[in-house]
Protein backbone atom coordinates (compact mmCIF):
# COMPACT_ATOMS: atom_id res chain seq x y z
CA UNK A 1 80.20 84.79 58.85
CA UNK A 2 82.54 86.81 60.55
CA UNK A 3 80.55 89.24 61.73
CA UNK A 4 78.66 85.58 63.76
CA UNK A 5 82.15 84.76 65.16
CA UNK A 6 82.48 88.45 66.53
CA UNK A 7 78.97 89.03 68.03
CA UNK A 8 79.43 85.41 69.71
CA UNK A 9 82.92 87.10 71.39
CA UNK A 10 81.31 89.71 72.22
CA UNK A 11 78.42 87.93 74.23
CA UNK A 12 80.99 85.57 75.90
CA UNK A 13 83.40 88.70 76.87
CA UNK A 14 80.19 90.49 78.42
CA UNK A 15 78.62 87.14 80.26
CA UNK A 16 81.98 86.86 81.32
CA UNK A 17 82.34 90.31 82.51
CA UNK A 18 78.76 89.75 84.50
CA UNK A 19 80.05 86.93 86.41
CA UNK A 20 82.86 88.70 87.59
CA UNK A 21 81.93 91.70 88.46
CA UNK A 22 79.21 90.03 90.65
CA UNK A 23 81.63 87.89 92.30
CA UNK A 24 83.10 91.91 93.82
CA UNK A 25 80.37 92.75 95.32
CA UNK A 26 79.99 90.18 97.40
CA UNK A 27 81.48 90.58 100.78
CA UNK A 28 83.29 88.02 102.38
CA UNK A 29 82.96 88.10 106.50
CA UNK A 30 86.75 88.00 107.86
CA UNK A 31 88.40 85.44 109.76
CA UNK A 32 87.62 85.54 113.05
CA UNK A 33 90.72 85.54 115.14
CA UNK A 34 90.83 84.18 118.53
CA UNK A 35 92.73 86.31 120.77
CA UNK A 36 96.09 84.56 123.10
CA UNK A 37 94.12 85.19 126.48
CA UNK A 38 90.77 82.77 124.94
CA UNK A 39 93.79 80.27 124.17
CA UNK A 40 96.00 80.60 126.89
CA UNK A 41 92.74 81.15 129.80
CA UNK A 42 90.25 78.92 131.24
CA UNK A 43 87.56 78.88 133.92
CA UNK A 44 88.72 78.46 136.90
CA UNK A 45 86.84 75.78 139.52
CA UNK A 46 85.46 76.42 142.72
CA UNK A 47 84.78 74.71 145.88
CA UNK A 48 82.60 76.37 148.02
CA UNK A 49 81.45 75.37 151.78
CA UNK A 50 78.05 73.95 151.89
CA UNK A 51 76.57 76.50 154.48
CA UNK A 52 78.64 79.20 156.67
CA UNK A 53 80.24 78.51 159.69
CA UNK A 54 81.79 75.11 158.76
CA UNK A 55 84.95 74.09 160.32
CA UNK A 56 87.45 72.99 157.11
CA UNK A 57 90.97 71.51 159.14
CA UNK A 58 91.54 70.13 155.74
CA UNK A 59 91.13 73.16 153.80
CA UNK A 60 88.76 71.81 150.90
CA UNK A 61 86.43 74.36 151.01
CA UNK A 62 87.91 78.30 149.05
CA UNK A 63 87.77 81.26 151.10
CA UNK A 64 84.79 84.23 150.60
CA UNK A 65 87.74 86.17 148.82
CA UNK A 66 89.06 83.71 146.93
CA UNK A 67 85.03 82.53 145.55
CA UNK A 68 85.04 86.31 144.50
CA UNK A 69 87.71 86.54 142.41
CA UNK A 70 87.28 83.07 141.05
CA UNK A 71 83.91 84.42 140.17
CA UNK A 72 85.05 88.26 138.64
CA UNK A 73 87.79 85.83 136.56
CA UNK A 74 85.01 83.75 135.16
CA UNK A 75 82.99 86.35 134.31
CA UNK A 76 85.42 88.22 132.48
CA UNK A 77 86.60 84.97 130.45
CA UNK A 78 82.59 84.55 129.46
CA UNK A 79 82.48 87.66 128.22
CA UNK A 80 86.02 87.47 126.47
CA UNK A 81 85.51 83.73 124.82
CA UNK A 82 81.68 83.19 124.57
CA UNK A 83 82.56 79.98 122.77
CA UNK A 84 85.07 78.42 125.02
């Protein structure tokens, strides 16, 4: 009888044994992190003229220079925050 009890011990202690040492060789992807410019940054808006040449006394159209950098900003946020 005892030797019943002892082989049943052993077969729990090595199932038991299985199921752990399976659960290490899994690997578990990281966290991913989100940096402070993706939460602090945005896209920036733009507003440009309609064709060239147009007169804007109320200044509601951006500037060439300005549509560029809004534009090298953007890009760099895209590539920096796919998701936002």
């Amino acid at each position: 009888m005892v030797s019943g009890k002892m082989s049943s011990v052993k077969l729990s202690a090595a199932v038991a044994v299985l199921f752990t040492s399976s659960a290490c060789c899994q690997t578990v992807e990281p966290p991913r992190s989100v940096s402070d410019f993706c939460l602090n940054d945005r896209q920036l808006s733009s507003n440009a003229a309609p064709a060239a040449g147009i007169d804007d006394p109320g200044n509601q159209y951006d500037s060439d220079e300005t549509l560029l950098s809004i534009y090298a900003h953007n890009a760099v946020h895209q590539s920096l925050c796919p998701s936002s």
